[in-house]
Protein backbone atom coordinates (compact mmCIF):
# COMPACT_ATOMS: atom_id res chain seq x y z
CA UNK A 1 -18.15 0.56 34.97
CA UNK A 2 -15.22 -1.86 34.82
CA UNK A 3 -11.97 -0.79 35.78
CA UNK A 4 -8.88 -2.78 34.93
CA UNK A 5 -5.40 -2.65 36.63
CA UNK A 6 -2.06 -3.84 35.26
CA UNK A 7 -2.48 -7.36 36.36
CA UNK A 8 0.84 -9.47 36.83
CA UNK A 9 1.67 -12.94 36.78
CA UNK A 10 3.63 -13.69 40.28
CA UNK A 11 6.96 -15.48 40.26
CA UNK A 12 9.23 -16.87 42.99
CA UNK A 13 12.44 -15.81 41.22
CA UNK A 14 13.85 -15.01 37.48
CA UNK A 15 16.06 -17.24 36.14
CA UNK A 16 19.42 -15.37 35.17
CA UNK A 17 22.34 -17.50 33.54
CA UNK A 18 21.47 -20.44 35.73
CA UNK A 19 21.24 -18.34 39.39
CA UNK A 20 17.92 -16.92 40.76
CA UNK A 21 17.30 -13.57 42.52
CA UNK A 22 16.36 -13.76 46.76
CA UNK A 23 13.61 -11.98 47.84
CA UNK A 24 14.19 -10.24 50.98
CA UNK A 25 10.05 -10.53 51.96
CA UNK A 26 9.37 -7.01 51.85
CA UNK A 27 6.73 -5.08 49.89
CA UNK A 28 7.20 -2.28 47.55
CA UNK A 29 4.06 -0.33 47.11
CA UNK A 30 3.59 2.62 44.99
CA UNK A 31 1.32 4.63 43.53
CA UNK A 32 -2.50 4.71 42.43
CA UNK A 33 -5.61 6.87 42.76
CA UNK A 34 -5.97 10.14 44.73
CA UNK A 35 -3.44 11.65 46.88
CA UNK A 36 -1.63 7.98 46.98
CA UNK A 37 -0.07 8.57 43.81
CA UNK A 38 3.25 10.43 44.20
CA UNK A 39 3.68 8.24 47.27
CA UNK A 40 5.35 4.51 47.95
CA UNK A 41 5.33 2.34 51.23
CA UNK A 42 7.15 -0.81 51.89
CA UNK A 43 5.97 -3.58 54.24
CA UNK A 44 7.06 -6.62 55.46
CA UNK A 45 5.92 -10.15 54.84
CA UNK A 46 3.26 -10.38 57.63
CA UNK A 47 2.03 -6.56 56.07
CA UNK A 48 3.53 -4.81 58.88
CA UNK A 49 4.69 -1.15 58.38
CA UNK A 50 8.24 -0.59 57.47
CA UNK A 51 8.86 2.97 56.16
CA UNK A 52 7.52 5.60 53.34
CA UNK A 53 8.69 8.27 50.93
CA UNK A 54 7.76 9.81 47.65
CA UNK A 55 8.08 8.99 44.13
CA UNK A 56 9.53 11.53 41.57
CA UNK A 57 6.60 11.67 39.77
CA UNK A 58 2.84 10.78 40.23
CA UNK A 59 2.00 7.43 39.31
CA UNK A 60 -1.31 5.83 38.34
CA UNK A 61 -2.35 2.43 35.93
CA UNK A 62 1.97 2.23 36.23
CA UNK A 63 4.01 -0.79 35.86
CA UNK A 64 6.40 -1.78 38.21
CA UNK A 65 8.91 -4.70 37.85
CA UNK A 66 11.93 -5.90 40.72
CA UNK A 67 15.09 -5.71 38.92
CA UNK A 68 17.87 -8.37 39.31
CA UNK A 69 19.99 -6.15 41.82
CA UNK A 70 17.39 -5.27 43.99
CA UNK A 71 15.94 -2.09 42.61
CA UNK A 72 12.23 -1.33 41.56
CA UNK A 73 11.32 -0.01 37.95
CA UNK A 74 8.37 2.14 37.64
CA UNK A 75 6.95 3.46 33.75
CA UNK A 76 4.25 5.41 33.02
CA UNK A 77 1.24 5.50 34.42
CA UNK A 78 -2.01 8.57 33.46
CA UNK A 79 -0.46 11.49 35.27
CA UNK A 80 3.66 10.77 34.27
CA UNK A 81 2.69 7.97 30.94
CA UNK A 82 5.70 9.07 29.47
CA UNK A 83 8.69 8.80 32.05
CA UNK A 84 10.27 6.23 33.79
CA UNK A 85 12.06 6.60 37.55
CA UNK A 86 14.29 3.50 39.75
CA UNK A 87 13.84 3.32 43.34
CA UNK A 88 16.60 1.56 45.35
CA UNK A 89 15.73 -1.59 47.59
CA UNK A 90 14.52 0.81 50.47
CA UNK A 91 12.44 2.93 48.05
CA UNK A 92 15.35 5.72 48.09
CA UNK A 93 15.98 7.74 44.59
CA UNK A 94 18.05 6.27 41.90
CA UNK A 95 17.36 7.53 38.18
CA UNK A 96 14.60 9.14 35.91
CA UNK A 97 13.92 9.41 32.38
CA UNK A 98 12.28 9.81 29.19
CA UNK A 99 9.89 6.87 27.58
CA UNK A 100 9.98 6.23 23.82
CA UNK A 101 6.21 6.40 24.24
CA UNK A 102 3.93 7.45 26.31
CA UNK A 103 1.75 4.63 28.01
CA UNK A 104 -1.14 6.13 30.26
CA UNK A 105 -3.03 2.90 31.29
CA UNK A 106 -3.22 -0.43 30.59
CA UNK A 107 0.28 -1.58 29.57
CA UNK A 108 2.33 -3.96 31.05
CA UNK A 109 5.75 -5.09 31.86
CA UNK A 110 7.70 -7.82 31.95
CA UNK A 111 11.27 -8.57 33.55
CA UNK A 112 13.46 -10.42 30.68
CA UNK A 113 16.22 -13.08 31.66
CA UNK A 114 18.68 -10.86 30.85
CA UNK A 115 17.37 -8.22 33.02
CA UNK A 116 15.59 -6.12 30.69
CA UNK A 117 12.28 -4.87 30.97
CA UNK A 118 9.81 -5.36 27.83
CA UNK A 119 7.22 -2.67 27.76
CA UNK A 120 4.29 -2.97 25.58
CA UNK A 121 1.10 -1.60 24.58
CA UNK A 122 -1.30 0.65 26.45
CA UNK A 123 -3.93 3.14 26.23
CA UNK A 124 -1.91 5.83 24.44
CA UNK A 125 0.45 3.65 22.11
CA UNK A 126 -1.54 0.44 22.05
CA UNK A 127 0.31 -0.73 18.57
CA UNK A 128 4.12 -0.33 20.15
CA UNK A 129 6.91 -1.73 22.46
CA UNK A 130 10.13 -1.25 23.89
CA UNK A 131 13.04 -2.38 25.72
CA UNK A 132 14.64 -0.72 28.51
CA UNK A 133 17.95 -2.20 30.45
CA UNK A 134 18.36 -2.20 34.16
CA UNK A 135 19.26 1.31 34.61
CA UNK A 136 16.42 2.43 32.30
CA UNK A 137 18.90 2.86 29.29
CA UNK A 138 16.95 2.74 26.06
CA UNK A 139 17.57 -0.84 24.20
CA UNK A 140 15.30 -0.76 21.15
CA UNK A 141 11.74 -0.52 20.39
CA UNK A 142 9.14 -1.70 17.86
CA UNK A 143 5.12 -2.46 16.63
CA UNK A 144 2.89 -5.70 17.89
CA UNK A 145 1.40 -7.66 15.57
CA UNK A 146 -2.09 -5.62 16.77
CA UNK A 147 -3.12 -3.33 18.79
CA UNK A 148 -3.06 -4.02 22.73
CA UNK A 149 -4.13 -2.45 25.63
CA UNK A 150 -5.86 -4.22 28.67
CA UNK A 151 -4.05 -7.40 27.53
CA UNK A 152 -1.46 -9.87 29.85
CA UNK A 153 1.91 -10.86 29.14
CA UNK A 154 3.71 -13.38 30.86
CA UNK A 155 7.90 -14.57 30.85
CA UNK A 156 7.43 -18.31 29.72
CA UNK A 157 9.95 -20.64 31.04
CA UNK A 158 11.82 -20.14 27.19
CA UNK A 159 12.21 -16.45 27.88
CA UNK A 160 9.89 -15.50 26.01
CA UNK A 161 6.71 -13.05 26.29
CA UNK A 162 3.64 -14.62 25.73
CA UNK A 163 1.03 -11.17 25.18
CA UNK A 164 -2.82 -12.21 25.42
CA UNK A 165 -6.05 -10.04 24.43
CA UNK A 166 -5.91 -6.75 25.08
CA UNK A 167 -9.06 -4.47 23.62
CA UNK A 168 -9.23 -4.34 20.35
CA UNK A 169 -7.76 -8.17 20.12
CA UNK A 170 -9.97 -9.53 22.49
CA UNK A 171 -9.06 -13.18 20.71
CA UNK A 172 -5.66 -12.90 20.07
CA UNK A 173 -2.38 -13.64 21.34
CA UNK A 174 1.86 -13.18 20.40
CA UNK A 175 4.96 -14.16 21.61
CA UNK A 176 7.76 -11.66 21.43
CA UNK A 177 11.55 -12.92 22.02
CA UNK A 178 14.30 -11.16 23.78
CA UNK A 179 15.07 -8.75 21.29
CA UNK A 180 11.22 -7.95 20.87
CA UNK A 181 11.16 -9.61 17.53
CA UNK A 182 7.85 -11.92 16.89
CA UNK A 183 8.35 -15.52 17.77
CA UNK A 184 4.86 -17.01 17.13
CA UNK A 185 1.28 -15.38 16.43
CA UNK A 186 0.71 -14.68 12.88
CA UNK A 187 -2.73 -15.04 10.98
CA UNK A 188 -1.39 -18.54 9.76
CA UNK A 189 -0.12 -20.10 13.25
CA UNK A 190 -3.59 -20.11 15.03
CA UNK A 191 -3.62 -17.51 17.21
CA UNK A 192 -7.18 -17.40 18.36
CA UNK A 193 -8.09 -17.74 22.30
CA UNK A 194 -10.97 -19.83 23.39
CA UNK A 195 -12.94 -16.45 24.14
CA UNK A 196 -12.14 -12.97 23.73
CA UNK A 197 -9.84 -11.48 27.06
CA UNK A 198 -8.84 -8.08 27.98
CA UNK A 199 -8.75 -7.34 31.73
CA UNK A 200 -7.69 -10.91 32.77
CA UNK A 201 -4.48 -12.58 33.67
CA UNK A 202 -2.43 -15.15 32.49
CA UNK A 203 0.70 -17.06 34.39
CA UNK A 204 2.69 -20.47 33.33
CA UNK A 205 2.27 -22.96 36.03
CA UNK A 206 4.96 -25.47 36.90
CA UNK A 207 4.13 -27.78 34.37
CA UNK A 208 5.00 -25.12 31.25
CA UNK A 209 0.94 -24.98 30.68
CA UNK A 210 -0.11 -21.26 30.85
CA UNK A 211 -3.39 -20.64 32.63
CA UNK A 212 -5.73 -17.31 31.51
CA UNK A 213 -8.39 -16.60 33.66
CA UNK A 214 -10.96 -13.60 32.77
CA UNK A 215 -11.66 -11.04 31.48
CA UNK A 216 -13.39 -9.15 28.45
CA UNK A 217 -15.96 -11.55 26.59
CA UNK A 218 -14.46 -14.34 28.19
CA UNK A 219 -15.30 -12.95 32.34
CA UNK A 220 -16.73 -16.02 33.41
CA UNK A 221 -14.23 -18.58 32.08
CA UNK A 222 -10.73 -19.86 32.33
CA UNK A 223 -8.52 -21.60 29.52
CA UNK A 224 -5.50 -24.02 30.08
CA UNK A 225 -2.77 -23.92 27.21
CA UNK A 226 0.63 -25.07 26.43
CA UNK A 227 3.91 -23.82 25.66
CA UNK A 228 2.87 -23.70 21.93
CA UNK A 229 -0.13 -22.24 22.98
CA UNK A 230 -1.83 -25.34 21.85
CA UNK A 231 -5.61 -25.13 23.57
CA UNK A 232 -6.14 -28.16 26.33
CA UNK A 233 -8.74 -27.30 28.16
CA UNK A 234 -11.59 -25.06 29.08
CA UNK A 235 -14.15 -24.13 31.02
CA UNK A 236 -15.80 -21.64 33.47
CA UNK A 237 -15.01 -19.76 36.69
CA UNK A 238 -16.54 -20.11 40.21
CA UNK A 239 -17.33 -16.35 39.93
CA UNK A 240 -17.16 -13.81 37.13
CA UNK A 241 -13.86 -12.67 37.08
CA UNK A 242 -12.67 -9.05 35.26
CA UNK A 243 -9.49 -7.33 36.60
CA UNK A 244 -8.85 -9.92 38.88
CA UNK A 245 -4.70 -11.17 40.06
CA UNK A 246 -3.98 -14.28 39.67
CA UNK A 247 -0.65 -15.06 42.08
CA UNK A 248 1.25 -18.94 41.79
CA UNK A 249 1.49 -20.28 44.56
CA UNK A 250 4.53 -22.31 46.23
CA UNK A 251 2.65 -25.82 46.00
CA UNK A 252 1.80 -24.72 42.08
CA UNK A 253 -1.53 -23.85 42.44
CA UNK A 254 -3.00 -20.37 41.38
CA UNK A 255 -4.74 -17.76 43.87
CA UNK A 256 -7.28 -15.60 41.79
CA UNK A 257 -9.03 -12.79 44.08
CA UNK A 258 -11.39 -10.62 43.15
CA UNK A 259 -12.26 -8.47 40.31
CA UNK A 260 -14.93 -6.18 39.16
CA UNK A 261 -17.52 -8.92 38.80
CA UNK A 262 -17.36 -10.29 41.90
CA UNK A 263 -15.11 -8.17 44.16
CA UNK A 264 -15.27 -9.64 47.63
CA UNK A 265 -14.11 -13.40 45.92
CA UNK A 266 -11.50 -15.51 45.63
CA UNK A 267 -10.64 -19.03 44.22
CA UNK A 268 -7.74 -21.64 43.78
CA UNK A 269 -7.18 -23.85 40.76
CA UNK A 270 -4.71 -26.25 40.11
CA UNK A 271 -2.64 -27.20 37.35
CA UNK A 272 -5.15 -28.78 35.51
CA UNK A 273 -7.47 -25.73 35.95
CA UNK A 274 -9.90 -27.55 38.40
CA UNK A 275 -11.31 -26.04 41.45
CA UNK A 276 -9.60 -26.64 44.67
CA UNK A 277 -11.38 -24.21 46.88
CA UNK A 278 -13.16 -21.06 47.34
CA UNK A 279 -13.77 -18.38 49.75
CA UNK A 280 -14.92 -14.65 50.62
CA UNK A 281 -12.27 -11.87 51.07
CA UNK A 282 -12.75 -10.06 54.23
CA UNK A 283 -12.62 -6.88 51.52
CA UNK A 284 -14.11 -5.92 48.37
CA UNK A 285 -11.26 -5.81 46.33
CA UNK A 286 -10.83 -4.57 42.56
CA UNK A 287 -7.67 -2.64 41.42
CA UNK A 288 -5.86 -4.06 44.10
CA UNK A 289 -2.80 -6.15 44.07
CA UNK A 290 -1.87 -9.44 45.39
CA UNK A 291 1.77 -10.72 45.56
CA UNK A 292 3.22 -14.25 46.91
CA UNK A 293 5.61 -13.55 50.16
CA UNK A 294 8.23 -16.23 49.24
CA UNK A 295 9.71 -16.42 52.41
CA UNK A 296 6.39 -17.53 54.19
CA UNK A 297 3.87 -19.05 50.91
CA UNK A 298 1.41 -16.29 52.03
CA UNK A 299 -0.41 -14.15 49.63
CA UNK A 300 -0.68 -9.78 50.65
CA UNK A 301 -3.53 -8.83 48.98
CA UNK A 302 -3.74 -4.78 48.42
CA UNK A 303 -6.04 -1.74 47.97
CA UNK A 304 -8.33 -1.46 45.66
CA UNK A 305 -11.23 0.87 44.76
CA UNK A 306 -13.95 -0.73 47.05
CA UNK A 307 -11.42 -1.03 50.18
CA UNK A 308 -8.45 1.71 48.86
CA UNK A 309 -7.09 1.60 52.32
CA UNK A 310 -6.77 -1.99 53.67
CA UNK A 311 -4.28 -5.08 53.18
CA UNK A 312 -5.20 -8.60 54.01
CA UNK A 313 -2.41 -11.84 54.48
CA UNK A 314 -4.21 -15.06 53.39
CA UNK A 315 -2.46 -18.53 53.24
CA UNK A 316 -1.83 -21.07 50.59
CA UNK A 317 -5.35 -22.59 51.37
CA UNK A 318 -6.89 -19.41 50.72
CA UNK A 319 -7.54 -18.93 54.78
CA UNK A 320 -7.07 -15.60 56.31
CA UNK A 321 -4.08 -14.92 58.62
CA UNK A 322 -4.66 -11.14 59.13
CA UNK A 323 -5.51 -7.46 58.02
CA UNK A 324 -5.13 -4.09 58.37
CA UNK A 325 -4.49 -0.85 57.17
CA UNK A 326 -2.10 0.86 54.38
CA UNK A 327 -0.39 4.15 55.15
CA UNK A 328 -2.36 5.73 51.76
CA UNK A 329 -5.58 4.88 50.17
CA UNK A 330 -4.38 2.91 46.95
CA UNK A 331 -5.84 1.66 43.48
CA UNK A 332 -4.68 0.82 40.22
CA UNK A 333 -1.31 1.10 42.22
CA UNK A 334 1.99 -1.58 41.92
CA UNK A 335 3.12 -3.78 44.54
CA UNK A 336 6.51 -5.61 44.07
CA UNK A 337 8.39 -8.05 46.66
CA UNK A 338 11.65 -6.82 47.12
């Protein structure tokens, strides 16, 4: 059985009115399978332990986004899909509150560049989305073009969120503004991937291309597009690849580890989508996450259903630096840098 986790495309900071946010190179991890779930941890860059606590509500297949001042936004997830809670920079209690819709599994969000979050799709409400600010404040809400769950979205350089796949639009894509209103994507603008996607991830590289890598029909391929969503390139994957991360890295190229297909994997492409190198995890890892440490160029990888319990540090060449264990078993949890 395939299992799919909210899969996020890494960045090194948000662009707001011309500043950036600083990372302070610790972890925020929350969430996920068995008695993990009402609980959070935060670690530092090297994956050392730094404290713990518990979430207001139980969290699993969540989102989880950094917000500009520091704070972490959680939604959702199958045992609270219809609330939303703020945790403060050292995981401490800020906020709670009510969802316009209730999103199980299998949604995603995005931070805006106005410090928004954009929350779309899902399990439960595939066909919806909505805007929250950054104290969880309602902004406005509306329908996708089609139904989406399992699908990717990514904050192009414009602002913009490109959305990709998704079951039930394996071969589809959309790009929502700001305001949620629908920017490109329409039955006459050409909206068809190179193969169907849902469980794969998608991130714009330095160049403004936007990589996709996974997923659905399309598990053992990759497909490099532009900002217009124009196709350039395609072609296949070192391994299968089906809830797999895919995390930039500082030099531009892209760290994909993992997956359902091929679990104990991982790969780096380039801008071009070419293979640079390719490796063996020292963990089976599927569910997990796996988030860029800015401050060092290192990758934490995390959890997972094969190895719920485990981290592992690996450099920008893929190379492992260390490993150990987390303070909870964790899958289909979040993991934000803070």
């Amino acid at each position: 059985m395939r299992r799919y986790s909210i899969l996020w495309a890494t960045m090194v900071f948000v662009l707001l009115g011309g500043g950036s946010i600083a990372f302070a190179g610790t972890n925020f991890i929350a969430g996920g399978q068995g008695t993990s779930g009402g609980s959070w941890e935060r670690r530092n860059s090297g994956g050392g332990f730094n404290n713990s606590g518990t979430l207001w509500a139980t969290r699993v297949s969540h989102c989880a986004v950094r917000l500009p001042n520091g704070n972490t936004f959680l939604a959702g997830g199958s045992a609270s899909g219809g609330t939303w809670e703020i945790r403060n920079s050292t995981g401490g209690y800020v906020s709670n509150g009510t969802l316009s819709a209730t999103r199980d599994w299998a949604f995603t969000c995005s931070l805006l560049g106005n410090g928004n979050v954009f929350i779309a799709g899902g399990g439960t409400s595939p066909a919806t989305w909505e805007i929250r600010n950054g104290t969880g404040g309602f902004v406005s809400q509306g329908t996708l073009w089609t139904s989406r769950y399992g699908h990717s979205a990514s904050v192009l350089s414009s602002g913009n969120v490109l959305i990709t796949g998704g079951f039930g639009s394996q071969g589809t894509w959309e790009i929502r503004g700001t305001n949620g209103s629908l920017v490109s994507g329409t039955s006459t603008t050409g909206i068809y991937l190179w193969s169907g996607r849902a469980g794969h991830c998608s991130i714009q590289l330095n160049n403004g291309n936007i990589l996709l890598v996974g997923g659905g029909a399309g598990y053992i391929s990759w497909e490099l597009r532009n900002s217009s969503m124009t196709l350039i390139s395609a072609n296949y994957t070192w391994a299968s690849r089906d809830g797999s991360t895919c995390t930039k890295l500082l030099d531009g190229n892209v760290l994909i580890v993992g997956g359902s297909w091929s679990p104990g994997t991982w790969e780096i492409r380039n801008s071009t989508g070419a293979l640079v190198s390719n490796g063996n995890l020292s963990f089976g890892r599927d569910g997990h996450q796996a988030e860029l440490q800015t401050d060092t160029g290192n990758v934490l990888i995390t959890g997972g259903t094969t190895s719920p319990g485990t981290w592992e540090l690996r450099s920008a060449t893929g190379a492992l630096i260390s490993s150990g264990n987390l303070n909870a078993s964790r899958s289909a949890h979040t993991q934000n840098e803070q």
